[in-house]
Protein backbone atom coordinates (compact mmCIF):
# COMPACT_ATOMS: atom_id res chain seq x y z
CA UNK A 1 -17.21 15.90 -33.62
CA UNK A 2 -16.68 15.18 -29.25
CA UNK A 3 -15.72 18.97 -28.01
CA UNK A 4 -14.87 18.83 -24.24
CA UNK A 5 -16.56 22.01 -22.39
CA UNK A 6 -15.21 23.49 -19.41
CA UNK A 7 -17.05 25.38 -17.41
CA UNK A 8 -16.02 27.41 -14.62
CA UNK A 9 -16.93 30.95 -11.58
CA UNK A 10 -20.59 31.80 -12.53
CA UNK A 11 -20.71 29.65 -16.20
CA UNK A 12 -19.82 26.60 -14.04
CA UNK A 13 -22.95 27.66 -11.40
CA UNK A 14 -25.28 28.57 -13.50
CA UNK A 15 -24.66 25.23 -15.83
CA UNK A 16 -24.86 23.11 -13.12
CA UNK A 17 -21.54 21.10 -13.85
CA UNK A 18 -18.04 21.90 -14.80
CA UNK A 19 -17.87 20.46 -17.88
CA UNK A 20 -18.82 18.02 -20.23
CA UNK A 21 -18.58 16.47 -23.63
CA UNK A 22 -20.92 17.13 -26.65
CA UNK A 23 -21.06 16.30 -30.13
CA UNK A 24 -23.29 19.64 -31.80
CA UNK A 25 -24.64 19.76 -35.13
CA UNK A 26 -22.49 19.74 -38.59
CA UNK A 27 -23.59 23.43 -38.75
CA UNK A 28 -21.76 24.18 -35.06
CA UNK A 29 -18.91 25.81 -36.64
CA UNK A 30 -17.68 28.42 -34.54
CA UNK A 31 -17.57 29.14 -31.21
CA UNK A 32 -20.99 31.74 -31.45
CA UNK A 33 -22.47 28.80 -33.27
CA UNK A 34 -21.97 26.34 -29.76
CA UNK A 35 -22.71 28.90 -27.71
CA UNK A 36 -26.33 29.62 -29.46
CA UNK A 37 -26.91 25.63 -29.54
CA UNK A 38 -25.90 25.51 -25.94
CA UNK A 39 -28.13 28.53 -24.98
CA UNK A 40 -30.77 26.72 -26.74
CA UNK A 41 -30.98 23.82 -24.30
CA UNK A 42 -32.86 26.62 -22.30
CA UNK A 43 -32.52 26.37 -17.90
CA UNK A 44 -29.29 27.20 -16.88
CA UNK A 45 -27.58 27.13 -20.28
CA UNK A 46 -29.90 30.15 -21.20
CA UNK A 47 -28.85 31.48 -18.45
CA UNK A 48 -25.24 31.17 -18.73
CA UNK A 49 -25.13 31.82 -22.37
CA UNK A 50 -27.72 35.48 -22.73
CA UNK A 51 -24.87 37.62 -22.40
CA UNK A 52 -21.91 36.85 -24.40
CA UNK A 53 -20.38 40.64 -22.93
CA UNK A 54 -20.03 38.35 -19.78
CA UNK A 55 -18.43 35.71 -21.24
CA UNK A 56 -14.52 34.79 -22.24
CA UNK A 57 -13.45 31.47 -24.46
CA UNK A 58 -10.62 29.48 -24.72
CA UNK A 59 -10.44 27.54 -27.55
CA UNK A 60 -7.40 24.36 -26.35
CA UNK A 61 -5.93 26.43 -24.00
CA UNK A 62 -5.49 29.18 -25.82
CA UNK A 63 -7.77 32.82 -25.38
CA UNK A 64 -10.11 33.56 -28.74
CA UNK A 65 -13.02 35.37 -29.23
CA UNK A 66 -16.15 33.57 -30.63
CA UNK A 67 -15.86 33.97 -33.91
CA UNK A 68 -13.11 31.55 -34.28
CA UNK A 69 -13.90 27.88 -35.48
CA UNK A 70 -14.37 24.60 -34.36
CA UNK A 71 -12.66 22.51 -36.87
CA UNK A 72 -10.16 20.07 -35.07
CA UNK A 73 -10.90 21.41 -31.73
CA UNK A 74 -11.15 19.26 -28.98
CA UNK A 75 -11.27 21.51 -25.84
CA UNK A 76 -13.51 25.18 -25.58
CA UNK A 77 -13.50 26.35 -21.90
CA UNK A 78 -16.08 28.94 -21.31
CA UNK A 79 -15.79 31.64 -18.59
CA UNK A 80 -16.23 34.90 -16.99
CA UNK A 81 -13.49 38.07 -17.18
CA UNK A 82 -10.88 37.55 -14.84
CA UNK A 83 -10.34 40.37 -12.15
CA UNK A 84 -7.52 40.82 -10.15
CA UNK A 85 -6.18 43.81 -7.57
């Protein structure tokens, strides 16, 4: 299963690209799941990933939260809160 990451701000720093494509383990099944197995890569992955309070997903274009599963997904974008003023 190909999932095309986005990465973007901070994520996108800290990562060291803005996206990419992956193909995770059968047992990647929700969006926590990816986000552990990315964190696990360790550098700046484990740094992007510690703090999930810091993070916002997107799930093919559309806002989740990271309990919501992978199954026929093809895009998760991963990024920090938006501010405005």
């Amino acid at each position: 299963m190909a999932i095309e990451l986005l990465y973007f701000a901070w994520v996108r720093e800290a990562v060291g690209r803005d996206g990419e494509t992956v193909d995770p383990p059968a047992d990647v099944d929700t969006v926590a799941a990816l986000v552990d197995w990315l964190e696990s890569r360790g550098g700046g992955y484990a740094e992007a990933f510690a703090d999930r309070s810091r993070l916002r997903v997107a799930v093919d274009q559309e806002f989740t939260g990271f309990d919501a599963s992978l199954a026929d997904v093809h895009e998760v974008a991963l990024f920090p809160p938006v501010t405005g003023g």
